[in-house]
Protein backbone atom coordinates (compact mmCIF):
# COMPACT_ATOMS: atom_id res chain seq x y z
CA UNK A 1 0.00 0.00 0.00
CA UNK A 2 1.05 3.31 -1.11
CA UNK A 3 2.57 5.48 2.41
CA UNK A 4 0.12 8.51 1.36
CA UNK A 5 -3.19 5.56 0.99
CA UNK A 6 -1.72 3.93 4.10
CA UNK A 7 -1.88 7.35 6.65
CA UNK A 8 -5.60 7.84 4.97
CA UNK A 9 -5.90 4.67 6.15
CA UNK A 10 -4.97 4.99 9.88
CA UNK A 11 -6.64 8.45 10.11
CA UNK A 12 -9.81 6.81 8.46
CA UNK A 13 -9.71 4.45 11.42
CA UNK A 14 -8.88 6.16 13.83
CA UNK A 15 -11.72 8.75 13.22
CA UNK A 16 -14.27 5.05 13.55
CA UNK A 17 -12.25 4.35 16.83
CA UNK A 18 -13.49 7.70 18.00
CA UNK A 19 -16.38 7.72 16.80
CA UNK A 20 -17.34 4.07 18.68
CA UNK A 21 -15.86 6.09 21.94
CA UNK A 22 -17.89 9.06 22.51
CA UNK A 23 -20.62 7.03 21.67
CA UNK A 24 -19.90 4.65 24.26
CA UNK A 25 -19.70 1.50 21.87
CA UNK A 26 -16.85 -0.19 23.59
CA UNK A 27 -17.30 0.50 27.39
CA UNK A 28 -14.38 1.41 29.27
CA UNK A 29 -11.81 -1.20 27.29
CA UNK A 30 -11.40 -1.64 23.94
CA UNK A 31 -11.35 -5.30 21.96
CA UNK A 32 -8.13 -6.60 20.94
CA UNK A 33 -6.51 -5.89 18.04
CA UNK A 34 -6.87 -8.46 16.17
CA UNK A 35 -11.09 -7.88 16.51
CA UNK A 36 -10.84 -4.40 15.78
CA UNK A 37 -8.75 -5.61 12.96
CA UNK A 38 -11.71 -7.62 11.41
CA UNK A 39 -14.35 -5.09 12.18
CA UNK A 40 -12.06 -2.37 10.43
CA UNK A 41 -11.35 -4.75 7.78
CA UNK A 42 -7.77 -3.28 7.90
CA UNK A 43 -4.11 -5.25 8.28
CA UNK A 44 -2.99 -5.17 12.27
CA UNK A 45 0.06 -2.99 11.23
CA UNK A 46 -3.35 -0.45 10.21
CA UNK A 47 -4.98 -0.91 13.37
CA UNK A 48 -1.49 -0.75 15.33
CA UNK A 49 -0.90 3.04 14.18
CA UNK A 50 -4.16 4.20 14.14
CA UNK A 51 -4.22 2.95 17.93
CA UNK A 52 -0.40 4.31 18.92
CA UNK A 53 -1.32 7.55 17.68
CA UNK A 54 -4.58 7.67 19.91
CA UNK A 55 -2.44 6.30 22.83
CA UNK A 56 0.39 9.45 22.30
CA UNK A 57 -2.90 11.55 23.05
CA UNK A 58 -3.48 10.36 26.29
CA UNK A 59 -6.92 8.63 24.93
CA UNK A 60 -6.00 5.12 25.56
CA UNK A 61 -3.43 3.34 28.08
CA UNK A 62 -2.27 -0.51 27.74
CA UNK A 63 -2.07 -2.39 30.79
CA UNK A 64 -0.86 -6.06 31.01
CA UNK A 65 -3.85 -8.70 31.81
CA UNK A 66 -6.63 -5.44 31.60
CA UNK A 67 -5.95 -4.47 27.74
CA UNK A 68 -6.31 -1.35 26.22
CA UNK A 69 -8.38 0.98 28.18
CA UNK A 70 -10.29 4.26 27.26
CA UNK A 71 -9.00 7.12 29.23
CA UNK A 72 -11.62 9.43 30.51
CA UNK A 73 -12.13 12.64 28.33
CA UNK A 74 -10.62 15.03 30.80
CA UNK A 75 -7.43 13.28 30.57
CA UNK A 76 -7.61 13.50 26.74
CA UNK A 77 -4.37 16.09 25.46
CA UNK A 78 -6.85 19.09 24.44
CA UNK A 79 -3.94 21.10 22.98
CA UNK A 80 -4.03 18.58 20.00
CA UNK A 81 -6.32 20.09 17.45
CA UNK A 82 -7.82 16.25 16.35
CA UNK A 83 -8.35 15.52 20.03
CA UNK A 84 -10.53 19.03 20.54
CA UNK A 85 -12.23 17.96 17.78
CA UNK A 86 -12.78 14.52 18.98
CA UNK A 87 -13.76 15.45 22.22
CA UNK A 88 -16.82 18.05 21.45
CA UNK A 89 -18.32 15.51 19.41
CA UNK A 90 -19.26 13.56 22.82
CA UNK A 91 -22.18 14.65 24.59
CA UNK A 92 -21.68 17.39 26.90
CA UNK A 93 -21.89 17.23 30.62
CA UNK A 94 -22.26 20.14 33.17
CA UNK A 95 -18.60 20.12 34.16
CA UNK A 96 -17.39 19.88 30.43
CA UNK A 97 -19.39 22.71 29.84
CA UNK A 98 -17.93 24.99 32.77
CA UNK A 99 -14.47 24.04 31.75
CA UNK A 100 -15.58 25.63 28.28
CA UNK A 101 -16.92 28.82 29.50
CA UNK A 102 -13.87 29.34 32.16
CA UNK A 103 -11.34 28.94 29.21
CA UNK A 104 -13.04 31.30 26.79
CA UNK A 105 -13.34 34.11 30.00
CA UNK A 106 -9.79 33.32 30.83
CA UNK A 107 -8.06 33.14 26.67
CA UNK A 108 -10.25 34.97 24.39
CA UNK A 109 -10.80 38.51 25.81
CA UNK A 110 -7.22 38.90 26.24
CA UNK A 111 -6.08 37.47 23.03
CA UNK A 112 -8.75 39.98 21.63
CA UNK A 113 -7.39 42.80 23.39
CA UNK A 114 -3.90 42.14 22.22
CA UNK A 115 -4.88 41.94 18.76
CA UNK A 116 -6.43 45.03 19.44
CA UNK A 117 -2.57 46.26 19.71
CA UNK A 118 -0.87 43.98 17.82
CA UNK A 119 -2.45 42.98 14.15
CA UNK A 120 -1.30 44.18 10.81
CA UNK A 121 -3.32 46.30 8.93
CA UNK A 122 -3.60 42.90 6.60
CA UNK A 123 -5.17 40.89 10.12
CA UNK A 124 -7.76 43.83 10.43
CA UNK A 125 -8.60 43.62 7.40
CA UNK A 126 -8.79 39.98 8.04
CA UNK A 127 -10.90 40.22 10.48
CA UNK A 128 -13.45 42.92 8.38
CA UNK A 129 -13.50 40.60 6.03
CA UNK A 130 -14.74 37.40 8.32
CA UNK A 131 -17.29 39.66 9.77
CA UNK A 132 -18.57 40.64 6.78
CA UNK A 133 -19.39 37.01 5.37
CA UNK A 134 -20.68 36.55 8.99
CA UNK A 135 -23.34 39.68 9.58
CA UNK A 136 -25.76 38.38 6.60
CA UNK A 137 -25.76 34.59 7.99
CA UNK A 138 -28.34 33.90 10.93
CA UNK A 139 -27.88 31.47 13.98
CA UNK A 140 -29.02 27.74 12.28
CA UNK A 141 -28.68 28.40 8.84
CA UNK A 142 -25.86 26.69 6.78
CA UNK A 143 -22.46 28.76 7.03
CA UNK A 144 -23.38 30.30 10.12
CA UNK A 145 -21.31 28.42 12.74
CA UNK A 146 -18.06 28.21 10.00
CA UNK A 147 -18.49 31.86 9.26
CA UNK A 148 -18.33 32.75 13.29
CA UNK A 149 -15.58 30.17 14.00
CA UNK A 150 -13.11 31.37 11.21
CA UNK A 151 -14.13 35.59 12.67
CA UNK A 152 -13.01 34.18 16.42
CA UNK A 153 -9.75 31.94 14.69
CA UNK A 154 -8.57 35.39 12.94
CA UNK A 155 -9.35 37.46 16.66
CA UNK A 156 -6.74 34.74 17.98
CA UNK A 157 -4.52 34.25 15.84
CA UNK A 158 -3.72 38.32 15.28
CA UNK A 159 -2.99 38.07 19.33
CA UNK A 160 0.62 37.76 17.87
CA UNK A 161 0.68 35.13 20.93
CA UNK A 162 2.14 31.80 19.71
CA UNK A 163 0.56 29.89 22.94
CA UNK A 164 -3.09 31.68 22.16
CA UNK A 165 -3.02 30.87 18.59
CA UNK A 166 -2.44 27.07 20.12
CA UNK A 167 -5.38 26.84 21.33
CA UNK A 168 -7.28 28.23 18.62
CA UNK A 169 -8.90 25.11 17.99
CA UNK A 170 -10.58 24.84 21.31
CA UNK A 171 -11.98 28.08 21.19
CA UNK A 172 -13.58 27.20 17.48
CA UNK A 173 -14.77 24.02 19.04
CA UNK A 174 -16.51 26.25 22.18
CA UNK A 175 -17.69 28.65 19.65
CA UNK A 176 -19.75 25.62 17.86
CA UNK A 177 -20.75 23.66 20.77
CA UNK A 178 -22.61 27.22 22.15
CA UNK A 179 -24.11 28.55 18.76
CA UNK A 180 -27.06 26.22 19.02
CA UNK A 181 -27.50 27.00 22.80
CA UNK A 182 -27.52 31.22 21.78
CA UNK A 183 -29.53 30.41 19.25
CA UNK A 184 -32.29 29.68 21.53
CA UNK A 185 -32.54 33.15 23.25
CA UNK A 186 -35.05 35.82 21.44
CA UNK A 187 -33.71 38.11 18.94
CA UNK A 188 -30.59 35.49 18.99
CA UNK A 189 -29.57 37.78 15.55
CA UNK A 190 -29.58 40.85 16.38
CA UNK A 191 -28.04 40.74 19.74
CA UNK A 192 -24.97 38.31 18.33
CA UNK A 193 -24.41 40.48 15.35
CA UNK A 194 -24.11 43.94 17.86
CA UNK A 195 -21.87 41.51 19.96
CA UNK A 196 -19.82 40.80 17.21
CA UNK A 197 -19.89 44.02 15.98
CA UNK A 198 -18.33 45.40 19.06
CA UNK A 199 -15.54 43.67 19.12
CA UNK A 200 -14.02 43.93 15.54
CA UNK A 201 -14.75 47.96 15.61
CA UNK A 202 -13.11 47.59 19.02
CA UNK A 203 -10.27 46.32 17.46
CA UNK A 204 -9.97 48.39 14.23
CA UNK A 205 -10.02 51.56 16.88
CA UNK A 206 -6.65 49.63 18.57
CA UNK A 207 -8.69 50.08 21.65
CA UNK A 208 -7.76 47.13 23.99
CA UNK A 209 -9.67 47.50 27.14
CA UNK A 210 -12.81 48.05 25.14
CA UNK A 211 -11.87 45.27 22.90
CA UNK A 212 -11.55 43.06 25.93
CA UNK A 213 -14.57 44.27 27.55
CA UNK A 214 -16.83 43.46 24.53
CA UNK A 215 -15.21 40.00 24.28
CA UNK A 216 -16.19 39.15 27.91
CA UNK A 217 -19.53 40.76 26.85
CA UNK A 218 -20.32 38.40 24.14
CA UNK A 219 -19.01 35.03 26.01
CA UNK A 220 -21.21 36.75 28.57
CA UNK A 221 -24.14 36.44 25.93
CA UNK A 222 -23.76 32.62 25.52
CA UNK A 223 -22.70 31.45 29.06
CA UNK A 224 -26.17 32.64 30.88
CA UNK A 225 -27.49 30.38 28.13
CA UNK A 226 -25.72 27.43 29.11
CA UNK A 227 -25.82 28.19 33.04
CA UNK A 228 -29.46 27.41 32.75
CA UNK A 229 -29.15 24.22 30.30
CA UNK A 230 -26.56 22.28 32.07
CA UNK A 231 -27.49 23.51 35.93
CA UNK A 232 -23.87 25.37 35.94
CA UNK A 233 -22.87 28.59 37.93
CA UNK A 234 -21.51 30.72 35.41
CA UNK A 235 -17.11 31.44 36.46
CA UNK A 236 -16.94 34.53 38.28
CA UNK A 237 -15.05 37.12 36.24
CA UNK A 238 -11.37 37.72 36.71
């Protein structure tokens, strides 16, 4: 098998492997290889990889007589961008949830204040642009959630910090999971769009406090939404 057919391959199965885990197909220990093997219909050397590189993300751990177990979620390594991925398509729980609205109050209205400072006139521009092919969408319709997500991933990113733009991934993967949840609140449109709004004139005025404050103020709009959902007391601000 070709190497670039084989790593399609292993990334097809581990993607099934995930897949079977968040939906709580295999329990809290996985078959052996060889089974997976035959359900996969893939070669063990397939299997092997697809499960080693699931294991180097803190997802699995081997232990002699017990087999390969399933680690649980929150010891998953969330600063791989597959993993974030992986781990929002499980069902949320209340804690999972509070986690997600602590690191958006903690990362985002700082990295949005420092791009406030810090972009090129090119990220501004950027981030006009994203906002732009945002405004027109509305919260369900197609586009909607990769229009927002790609507006918050250019906020980051233009934070100039290399850690921040890390975690980018998370904070598109927060911005999905809540769109549904804002969705839900009356005139969901027009009170995300000012939100939004707010923050990218914010930042094309280079003025970081109020940049900041209107990030807070739109996590703000989502987290009272979620508070009431999942039973969770919203983080106290910093």
């Amino acid at each position: 098998m070709e190497q670039g057919k084989d790593r399609s391959l292993v990334a097809k199965v581990m993607d099934g492997l995930v897949t079977g885990i968040v939906e709580d197909k295999y329990g809290g220990i996985l078959p052996p290889q060889d089974v997976l093997s035959k359900d996969f219909d893939v070669s063990r050397t397939v299997m092997r990889e697809a499960l080693s590189m699931l294991l180097a993300r803190d997802m699995l751990d081997v232990r002699p007589k017990v087999g390969t177990r399933i680690r649980p979620m929150r010891d998953w390594r969330m600063i791989d961008e597959d993993v974030v991925s992986w781990r929002f398509r499980a069902k949320p729980d209340p804690q999972f949830m509070r986690d997600v609205i602590e690191f958006r109050m903690l990362i985002e209205p700082r990295a949005t204040a420092q791009a406030a400072v810090r972009a090129s006139a090119a990220e501004i521009a950027g981030i006009r642009e994203a906002f732009d092919a945002f405004k027109p969408l509305q919260p369900g319709e197609a586009g909607y959630d990769a229009a927002d997500e790609l507006l918050h991933t250019r906020i980051v990113q233009a934070s100039g910090n290399q850690f921040f733009q890390q975690m980018a991934a998370i904070v598109r993967g927060a911005v999905r999971l809540v769109n549904p949840r804002v969705a839900q609140q009356d005139n969901a449109y027009a009170r995300s769009l000012a939100a939004h709004a707010r923050v990218v004139e914010a930042i094309e005025r280079r003025d970081p406090r109020e940049a900041e404050a209107a990030a807070l103020a739109l996590i703000d709009f989502g987290a009272d939404e979620i508070s009431r959902d999942f039973s969770v007391e919203v983080p106290a601000r910093a």
